[in-house]
N, C-alpha and C. Protein backbone atom coordinates (compact mmCIF):
# COMPACT_ATOMS: atom_id res chain seq x y z
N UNK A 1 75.03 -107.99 24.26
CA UNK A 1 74.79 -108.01 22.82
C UNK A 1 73.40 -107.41 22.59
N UNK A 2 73.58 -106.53 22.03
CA UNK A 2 72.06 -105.29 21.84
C UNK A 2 70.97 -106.26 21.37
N UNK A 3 70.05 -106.49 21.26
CA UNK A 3 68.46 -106.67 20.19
C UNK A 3 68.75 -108.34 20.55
N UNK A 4 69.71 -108.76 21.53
CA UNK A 4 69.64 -110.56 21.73
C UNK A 4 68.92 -111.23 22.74
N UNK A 5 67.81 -111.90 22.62
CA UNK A 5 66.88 -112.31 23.33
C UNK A 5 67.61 -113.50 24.70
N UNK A 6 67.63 -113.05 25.50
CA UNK A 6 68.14 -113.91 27.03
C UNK A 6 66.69 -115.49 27.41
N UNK A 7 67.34 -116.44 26.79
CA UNK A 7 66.17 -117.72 27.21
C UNK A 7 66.08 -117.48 29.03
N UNK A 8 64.37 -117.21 29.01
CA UNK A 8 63.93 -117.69 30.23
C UNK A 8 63.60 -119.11 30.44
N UNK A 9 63.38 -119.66 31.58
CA UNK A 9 63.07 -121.00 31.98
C UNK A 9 62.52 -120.85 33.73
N UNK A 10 61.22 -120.73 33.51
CA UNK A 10 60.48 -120.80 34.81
C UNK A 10 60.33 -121.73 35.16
N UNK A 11 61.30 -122.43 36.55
CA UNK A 11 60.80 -123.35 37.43
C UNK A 11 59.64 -123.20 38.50
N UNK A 12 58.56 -123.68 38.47
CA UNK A 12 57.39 -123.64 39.53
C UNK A 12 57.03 -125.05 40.15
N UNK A 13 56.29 -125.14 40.85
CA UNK A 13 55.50 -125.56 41.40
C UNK A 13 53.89 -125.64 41.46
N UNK A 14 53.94 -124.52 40.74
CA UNK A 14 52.48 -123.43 40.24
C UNK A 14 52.42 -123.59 38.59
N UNK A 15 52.25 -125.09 37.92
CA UNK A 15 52.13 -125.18 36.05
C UNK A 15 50.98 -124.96 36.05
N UNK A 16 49.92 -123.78 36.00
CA UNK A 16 49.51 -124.14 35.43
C UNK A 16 49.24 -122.96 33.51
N UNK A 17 48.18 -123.26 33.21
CA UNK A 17 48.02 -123.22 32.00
C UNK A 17 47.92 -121.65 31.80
N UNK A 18 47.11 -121.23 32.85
CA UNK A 18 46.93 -119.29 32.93
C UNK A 18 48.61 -119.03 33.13
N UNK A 19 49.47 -119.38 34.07
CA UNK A 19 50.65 -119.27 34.84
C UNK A 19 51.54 -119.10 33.12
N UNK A 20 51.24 -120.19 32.46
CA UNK A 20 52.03 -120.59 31.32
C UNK A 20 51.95 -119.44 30.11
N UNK A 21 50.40 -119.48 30.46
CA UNK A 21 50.06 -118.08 28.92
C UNK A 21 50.71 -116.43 29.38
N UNK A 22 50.41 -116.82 30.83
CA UNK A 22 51.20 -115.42 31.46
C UNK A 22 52.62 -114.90 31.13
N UNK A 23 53.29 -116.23 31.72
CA UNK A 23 54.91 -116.39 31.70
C UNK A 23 55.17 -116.52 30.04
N UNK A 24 54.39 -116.76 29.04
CA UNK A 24 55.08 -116.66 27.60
C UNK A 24 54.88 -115.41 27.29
N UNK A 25 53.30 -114.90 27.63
CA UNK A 25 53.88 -113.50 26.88
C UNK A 25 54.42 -112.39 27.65
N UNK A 26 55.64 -112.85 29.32
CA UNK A 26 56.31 -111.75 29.64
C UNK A 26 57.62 -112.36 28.45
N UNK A 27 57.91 -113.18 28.05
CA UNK A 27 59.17 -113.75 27.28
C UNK A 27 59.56 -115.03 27.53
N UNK A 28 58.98 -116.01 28.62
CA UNK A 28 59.73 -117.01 29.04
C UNK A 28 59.73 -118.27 27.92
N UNK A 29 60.90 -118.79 27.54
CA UNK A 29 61.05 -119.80 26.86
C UNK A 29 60.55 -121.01 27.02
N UNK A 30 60.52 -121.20 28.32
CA UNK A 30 60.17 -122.70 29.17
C UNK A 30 59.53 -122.85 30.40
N UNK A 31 58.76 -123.76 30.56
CA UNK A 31 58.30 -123.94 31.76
C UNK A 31 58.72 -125.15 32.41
N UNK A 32 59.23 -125.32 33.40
CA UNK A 32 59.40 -126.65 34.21
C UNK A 32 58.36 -126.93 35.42
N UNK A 33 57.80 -128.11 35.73
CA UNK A 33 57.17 -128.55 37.24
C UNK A 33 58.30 -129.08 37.65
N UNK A 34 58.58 -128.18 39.54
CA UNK A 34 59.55 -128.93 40.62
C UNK A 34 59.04 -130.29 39.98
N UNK A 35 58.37 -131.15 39.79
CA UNK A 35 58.39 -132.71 39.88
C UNK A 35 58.80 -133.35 38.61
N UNK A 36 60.53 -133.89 39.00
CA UNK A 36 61.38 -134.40 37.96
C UNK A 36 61.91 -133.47 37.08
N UNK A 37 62.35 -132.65 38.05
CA UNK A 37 63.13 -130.96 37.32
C UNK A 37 64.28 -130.79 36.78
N UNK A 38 64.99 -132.20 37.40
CA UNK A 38 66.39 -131.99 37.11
C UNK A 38 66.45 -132.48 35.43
N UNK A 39 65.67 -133.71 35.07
CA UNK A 39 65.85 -134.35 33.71
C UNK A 39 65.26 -133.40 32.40
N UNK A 40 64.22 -132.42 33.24
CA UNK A 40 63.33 -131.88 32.22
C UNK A 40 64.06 -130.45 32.12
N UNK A 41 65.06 -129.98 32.92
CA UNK A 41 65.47 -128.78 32.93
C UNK A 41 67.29 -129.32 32.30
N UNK A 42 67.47 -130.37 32.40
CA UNK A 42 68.84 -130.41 31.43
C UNK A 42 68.35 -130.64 29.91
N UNK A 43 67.59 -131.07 29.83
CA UNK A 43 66.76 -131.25 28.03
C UNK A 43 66.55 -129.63 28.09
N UNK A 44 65.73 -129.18 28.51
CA UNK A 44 65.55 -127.78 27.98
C UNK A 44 66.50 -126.77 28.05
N UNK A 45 67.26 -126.90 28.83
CA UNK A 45 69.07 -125.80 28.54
C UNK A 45 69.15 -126.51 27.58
N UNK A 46 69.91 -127.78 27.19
CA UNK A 46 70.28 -127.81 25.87
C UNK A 46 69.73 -127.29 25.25
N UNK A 47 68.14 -127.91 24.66
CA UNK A 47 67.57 -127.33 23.50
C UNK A 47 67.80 -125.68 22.93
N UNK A 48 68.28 -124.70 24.19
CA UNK A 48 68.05 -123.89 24.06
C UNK A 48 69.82 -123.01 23.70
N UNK A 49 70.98 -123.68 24.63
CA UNK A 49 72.05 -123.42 24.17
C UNK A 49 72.53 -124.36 22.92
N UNK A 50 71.86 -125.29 22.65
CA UNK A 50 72.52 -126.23 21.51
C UNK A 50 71.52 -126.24 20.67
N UNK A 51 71.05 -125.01 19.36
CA UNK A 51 69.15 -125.84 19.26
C UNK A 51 69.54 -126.23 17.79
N UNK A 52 70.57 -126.53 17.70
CA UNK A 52 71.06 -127.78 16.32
C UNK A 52 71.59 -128.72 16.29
N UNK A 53 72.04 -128.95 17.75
CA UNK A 53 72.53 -130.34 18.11
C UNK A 53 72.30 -131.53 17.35
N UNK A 54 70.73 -131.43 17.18
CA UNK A 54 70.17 -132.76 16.54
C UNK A 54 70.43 -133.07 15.03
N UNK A 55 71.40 -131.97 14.73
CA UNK A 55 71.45 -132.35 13.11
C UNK A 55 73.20 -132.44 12.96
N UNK A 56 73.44 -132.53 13.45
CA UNK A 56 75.29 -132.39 13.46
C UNK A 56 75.43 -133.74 12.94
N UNK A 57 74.83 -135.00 12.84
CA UNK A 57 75.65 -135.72 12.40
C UNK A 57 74.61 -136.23 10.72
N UNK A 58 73.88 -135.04 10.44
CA UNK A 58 73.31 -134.79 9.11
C UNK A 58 73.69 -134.28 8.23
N UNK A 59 73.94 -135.08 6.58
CA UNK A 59 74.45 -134.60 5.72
C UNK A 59 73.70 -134.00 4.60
N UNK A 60 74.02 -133.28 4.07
CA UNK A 60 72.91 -132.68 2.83
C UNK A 60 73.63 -132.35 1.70
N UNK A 61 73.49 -133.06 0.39
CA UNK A 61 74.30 -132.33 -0.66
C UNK A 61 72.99 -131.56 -1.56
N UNK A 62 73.87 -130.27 -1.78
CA UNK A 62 72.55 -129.47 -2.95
C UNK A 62 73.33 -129.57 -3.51
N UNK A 63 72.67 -129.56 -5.22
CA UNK A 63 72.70 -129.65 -6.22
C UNK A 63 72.03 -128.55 -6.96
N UNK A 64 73.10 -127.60 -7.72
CA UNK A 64 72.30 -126.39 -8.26
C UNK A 64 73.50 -125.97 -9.08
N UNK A 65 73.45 -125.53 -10.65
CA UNK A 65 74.51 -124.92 -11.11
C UNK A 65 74.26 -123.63 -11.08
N UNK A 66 73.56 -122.84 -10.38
CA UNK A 66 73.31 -121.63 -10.17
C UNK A 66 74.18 -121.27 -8.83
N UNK A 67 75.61 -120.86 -8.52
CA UNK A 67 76.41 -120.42 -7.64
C UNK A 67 75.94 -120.11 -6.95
N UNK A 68 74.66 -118.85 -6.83
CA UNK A 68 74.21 -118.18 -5.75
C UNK A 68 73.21 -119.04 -4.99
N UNK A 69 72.02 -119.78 -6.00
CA UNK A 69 71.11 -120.85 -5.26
C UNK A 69 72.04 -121.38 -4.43
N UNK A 70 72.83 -122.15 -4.90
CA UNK A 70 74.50 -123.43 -4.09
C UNK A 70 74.69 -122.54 -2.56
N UNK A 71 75.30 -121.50 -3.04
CA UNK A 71 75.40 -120.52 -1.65
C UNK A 71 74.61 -119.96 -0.93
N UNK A 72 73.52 -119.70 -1.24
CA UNK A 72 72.13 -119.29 -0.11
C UNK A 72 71.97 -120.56 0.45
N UNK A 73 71.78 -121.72 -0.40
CA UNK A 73 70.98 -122.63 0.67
C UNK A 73 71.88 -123.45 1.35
N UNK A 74 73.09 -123.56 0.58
CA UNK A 74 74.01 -123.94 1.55
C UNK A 74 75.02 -123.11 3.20
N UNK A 75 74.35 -121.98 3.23
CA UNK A 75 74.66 -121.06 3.98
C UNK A 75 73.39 -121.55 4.91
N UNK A 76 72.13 -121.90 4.33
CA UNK A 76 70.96 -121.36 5.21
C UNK A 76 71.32 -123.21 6.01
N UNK A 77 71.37 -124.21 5.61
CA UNK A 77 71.80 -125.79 5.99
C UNK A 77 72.72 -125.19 7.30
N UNK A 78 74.21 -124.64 6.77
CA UNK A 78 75.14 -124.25 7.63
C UNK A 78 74.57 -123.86 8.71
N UNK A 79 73.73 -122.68 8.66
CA UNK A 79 72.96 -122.25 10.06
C UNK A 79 72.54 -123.49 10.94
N UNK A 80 71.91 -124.26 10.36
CA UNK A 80 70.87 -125.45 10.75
C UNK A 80 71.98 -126.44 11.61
N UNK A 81 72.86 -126.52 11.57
CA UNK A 81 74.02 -127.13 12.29
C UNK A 81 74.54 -128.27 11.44
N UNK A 82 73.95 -128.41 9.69
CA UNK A 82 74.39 -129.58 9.20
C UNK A 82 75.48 -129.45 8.28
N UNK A 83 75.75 -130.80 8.23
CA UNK A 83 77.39 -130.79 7.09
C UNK A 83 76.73 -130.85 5.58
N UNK A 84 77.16 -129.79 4.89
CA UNK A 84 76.99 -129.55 3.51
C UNK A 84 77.39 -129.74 2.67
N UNK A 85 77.07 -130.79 1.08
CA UNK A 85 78.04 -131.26 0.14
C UNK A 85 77.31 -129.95 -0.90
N UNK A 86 78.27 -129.40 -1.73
CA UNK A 86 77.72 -128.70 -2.82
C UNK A 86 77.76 -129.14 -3.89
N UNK A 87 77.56 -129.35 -5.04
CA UNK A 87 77.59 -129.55 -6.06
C UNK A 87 76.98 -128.70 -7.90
N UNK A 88 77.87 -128.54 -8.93
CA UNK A 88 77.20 -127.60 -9.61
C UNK A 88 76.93 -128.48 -10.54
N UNK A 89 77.30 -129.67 -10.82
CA UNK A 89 76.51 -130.11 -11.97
C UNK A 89 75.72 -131.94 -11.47
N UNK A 90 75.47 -132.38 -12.09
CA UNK A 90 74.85 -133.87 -11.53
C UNK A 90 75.42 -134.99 -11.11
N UNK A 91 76.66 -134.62 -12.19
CA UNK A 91 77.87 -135.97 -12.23
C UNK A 91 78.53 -135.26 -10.87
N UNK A 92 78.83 -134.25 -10.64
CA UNK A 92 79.15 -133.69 -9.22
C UNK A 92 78.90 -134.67 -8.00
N UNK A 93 77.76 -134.53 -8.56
CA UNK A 93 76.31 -134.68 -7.28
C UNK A 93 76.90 -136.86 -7.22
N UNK A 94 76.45 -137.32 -8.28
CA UNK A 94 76.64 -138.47 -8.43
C UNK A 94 78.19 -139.19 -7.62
N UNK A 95 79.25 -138.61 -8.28
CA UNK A 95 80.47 -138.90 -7.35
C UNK A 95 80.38 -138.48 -5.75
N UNK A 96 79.95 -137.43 -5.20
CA UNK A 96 79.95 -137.18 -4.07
C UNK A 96 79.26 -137.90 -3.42
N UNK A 97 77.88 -138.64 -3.79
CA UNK A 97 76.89 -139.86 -3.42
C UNK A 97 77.91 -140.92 -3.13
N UNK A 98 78.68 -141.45 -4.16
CA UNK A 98 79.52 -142.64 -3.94
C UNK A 98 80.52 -142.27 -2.68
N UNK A 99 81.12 -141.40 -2.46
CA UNK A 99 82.17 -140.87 -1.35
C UNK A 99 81.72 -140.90 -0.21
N UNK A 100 80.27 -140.56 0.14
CA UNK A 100 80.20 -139.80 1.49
C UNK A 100 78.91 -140.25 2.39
N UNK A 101 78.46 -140.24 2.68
CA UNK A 101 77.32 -140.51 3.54
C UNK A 101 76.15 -139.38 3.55
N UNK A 102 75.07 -139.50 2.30
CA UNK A 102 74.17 -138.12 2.08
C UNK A 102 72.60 -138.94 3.20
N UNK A 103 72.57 -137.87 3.90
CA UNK A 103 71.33 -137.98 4.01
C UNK A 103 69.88 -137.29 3.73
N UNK A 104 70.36 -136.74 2.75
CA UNK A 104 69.05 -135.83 2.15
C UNK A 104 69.49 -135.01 0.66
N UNK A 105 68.89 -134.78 -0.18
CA UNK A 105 69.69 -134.06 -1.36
C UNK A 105 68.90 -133.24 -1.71
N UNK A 106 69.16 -132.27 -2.06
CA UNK A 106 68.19 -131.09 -2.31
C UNK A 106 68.70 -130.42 -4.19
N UNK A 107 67.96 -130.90 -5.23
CA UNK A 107 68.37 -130.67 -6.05
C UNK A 107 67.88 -129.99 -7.01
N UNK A 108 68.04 -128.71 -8.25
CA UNK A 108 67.53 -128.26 -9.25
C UNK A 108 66.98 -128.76 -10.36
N UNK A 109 66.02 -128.63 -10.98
CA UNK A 109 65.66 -129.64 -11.90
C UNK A 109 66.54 -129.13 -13.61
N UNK A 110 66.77 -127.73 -13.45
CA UNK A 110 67.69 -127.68 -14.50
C UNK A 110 69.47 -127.58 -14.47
N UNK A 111 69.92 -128.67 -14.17
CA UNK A 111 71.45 -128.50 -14.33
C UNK A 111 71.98 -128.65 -15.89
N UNK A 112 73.54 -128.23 -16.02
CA UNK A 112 74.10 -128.22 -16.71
C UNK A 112 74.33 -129.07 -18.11
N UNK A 113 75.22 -130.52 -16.63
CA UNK A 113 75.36 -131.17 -17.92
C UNK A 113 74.07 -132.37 -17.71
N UNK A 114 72.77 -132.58 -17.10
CA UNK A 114 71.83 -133.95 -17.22
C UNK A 114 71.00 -133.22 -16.49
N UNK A 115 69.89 -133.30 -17.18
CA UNK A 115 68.24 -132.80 -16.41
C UNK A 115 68.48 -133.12 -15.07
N UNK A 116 67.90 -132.50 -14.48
CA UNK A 116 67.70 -133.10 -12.69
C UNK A 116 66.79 -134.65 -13.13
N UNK A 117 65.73 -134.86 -13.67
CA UNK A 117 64.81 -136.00 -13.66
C UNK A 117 65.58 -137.10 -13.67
N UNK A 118 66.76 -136.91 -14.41
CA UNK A 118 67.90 -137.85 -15.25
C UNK A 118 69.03 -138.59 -13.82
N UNK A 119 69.00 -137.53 -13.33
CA UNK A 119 69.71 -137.66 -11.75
C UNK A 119 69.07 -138.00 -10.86
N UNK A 120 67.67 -137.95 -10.21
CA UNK A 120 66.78 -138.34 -9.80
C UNK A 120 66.45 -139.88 -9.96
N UNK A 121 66.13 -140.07 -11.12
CA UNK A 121 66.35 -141.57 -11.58
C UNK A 121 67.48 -142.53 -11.12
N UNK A 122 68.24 -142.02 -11.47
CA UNK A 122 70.05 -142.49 -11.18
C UNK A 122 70.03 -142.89 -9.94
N UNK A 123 69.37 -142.07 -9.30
CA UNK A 123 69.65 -142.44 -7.58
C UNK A 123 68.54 -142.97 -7.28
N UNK A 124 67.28 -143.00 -7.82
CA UNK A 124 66.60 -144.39 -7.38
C UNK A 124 66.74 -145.61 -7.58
N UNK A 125 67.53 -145.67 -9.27
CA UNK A 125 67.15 -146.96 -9.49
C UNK A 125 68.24 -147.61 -8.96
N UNK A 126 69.66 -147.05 -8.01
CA UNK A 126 70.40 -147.61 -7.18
C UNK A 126 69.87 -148.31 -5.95
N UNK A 127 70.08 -149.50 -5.81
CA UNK A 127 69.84 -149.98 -4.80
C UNK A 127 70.81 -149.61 -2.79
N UNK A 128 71.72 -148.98 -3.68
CA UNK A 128 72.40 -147.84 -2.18
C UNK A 128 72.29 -146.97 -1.92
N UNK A 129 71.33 -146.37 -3.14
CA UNK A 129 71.10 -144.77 -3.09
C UNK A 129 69.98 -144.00 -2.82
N UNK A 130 69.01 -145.54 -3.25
CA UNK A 130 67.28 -145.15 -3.23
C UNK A 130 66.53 -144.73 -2.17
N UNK A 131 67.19 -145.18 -0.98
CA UNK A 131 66.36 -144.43 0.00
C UNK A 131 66.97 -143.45 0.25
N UNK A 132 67.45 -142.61 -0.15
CA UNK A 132 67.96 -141.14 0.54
C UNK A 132 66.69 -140.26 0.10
N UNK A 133 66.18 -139.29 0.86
CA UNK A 133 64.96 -138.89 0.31
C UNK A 133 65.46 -137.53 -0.64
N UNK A 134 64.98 -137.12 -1.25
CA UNK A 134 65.11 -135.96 -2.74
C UNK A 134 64.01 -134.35 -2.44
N UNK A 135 64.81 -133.66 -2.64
CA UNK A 135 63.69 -132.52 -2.32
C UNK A 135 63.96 -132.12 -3.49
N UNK A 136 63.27 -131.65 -4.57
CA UNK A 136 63.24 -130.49 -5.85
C UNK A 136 63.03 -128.84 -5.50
N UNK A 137 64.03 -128.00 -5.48
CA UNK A 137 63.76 -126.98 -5.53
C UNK A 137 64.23 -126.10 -6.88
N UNK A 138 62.87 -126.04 -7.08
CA UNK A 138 62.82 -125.29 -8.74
C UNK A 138 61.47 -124.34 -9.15
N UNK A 139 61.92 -123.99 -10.19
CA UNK A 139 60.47 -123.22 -10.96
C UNK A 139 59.40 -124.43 -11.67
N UNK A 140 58.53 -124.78 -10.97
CA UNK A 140 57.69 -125.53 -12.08
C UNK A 140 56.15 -124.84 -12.27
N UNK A 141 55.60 -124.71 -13.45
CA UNK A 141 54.20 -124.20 -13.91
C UNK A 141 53.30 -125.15 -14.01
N UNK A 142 53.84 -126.52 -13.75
CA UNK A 142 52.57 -127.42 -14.80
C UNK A 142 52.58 -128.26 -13.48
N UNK A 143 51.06 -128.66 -13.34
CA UNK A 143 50.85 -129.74 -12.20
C UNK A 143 51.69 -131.16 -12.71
N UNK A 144 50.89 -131.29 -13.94
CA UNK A 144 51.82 -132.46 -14.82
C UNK A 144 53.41 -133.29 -14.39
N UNK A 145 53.76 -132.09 -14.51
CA UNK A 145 55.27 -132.07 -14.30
C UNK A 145 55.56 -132.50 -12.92
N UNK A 146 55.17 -131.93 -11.93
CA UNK A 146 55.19 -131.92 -10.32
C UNK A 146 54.58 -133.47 -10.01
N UNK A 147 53.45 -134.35 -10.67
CA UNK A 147 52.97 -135.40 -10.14
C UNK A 147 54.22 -136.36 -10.76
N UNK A 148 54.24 -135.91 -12.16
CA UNK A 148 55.31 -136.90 -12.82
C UNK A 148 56.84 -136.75 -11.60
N UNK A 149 57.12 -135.69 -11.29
CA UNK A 149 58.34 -135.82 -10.02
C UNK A 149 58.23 -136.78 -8.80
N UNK A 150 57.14 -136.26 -8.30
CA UNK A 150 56.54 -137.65 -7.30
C UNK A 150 56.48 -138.82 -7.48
N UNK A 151 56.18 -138.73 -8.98
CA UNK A 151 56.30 -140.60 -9.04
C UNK A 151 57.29 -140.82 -9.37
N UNK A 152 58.23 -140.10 -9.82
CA UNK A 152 59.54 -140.77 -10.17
C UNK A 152 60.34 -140.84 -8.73
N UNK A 153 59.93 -140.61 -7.83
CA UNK A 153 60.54 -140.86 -6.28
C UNK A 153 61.17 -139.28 -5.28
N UNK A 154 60.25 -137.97 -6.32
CA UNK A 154 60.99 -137.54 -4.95
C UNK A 154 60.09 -137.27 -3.52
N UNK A 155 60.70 -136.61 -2.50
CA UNK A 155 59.90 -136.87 -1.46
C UNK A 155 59.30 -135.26 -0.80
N UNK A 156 59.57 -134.41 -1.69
CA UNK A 156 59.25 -132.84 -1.15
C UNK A 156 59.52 -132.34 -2.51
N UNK A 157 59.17 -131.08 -2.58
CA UNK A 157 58.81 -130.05 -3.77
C UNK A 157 58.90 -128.49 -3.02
N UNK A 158 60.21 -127.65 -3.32
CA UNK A 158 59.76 -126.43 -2.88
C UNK A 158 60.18 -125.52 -3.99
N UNK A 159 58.90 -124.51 -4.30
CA UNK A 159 58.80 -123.62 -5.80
C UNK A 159 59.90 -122.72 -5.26
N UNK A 160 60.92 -122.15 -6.48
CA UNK A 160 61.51 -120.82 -6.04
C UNK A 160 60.67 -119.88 -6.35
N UNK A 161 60.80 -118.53 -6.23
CA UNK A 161 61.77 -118.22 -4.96
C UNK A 161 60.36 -118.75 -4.00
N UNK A 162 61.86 -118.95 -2.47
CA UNK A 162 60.74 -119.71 -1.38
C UNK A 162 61.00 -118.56 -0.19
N UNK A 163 59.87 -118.91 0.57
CA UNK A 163 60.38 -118.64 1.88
C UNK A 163 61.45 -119.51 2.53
N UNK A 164 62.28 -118.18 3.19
CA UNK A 164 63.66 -119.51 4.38
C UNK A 164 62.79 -120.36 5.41
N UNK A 165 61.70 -119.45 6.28
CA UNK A 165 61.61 -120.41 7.28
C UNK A 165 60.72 -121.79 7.05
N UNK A 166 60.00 -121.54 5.68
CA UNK A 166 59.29 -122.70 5.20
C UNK A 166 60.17 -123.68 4.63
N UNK A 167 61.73 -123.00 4.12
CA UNK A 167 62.26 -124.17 3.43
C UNK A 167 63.23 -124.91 4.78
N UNK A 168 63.45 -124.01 5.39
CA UNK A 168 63.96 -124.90 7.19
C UNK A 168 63.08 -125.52 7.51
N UNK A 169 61.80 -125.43 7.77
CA UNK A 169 61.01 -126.21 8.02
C UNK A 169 60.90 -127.81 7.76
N UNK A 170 60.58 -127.54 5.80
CA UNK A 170 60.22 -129.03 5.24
C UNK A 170 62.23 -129.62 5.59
N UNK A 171 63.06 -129.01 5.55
CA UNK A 171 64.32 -129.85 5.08
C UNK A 171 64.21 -130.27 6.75
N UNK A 172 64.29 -129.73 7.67
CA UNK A 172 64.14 -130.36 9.22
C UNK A 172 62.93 -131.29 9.51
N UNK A 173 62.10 -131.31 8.48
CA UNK A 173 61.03 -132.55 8.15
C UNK A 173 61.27 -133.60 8.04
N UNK A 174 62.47 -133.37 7.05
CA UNK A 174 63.22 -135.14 5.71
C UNK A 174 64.21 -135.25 6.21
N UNK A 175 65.33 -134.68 7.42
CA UNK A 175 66.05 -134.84 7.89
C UNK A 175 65.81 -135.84 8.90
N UNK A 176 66.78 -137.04 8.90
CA UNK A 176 66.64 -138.42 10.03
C UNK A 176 67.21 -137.46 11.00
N UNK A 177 67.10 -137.57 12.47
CA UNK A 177 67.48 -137.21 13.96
C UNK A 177 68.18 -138.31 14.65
């Protein structure tokens, strides 16, 4: 497969730190010491043939009546190895909460039919729902606005348009393992 990077994994005897800066920038992914190779070299194949393993049994519903937002970020989750609820309006969002097992929600602050704040609320002031943590991804201008989100309980803030690898980042942040 043309332009596809082959994981190295140098087993030595010889760790050290020059050895290490050497061996990363010929390409090597990993370093192992012979001592206790076998436990530290089956963790690192996985990590490296499975490197989403840890989210497979993670759920995420977005919330966005914007089709294409719904489908980018639910495409970019998909990558991430997690199970994706979509939703285009709040009451969406709300029934799918009662059905399923969310562990993270990633939602717009302008939907259709109920402000995002309005939905936000809803699911705090549930006592089954309140700890799921809330990310806002939206346009906001006013600090105002952004502190008032925080206190109403959510737990991340990312402005559109975002970067992908910053928004993989924070959601592999708020994601339980």
């Amino acid at each position: 497969i043309p332009n596809r990077k082959i994981p190295v994994i140098i087993v030595t005897s010889k760790d050290t730190y020059a050895n290490r800066k050497k061996g990363f920038k010929l390409g090597a992914s990993n370093f192992i010491d012979k001592n206790n190779m076998h436990a530290k070299l089956l963790k690192s194949v996985n990590s490296l043939v499975y490197p989403n393993a840890k989210y497979k049994d993670s759920s995420v519903l977005v919330v966005d009546d914007s089709t294409l937002a719904r489908a980018m970020i639910g495409e970019m989750l998909t990558e991430l190895g997690v199970k994706t609820f979509l939703a285009s309006t709040g009451q969406t969002a709300l029934e799918i909460i009662e059905k399923e097992k969310i562990d993270l929600i990633i939602t717009d602050l302008i939907l259709t039919d109920m402000e995002g704040e309005k939905l936000i609320k809803t699911i705090k002031d549930n006592d089954y729902t309140s700890h799921i943590p809330i990310i806002v991804v939206s346009i906001l201008h006013q600090q105002d606005e952004l502190i008032t989100l925080f206190n109403s309980g959510i737990t991340d803030y990312i402005n559109k348009p975002f970067i992908k690898e910053e928004f993989l980042a924070r959601i592999a942040a708020h994601i339980k393992s």
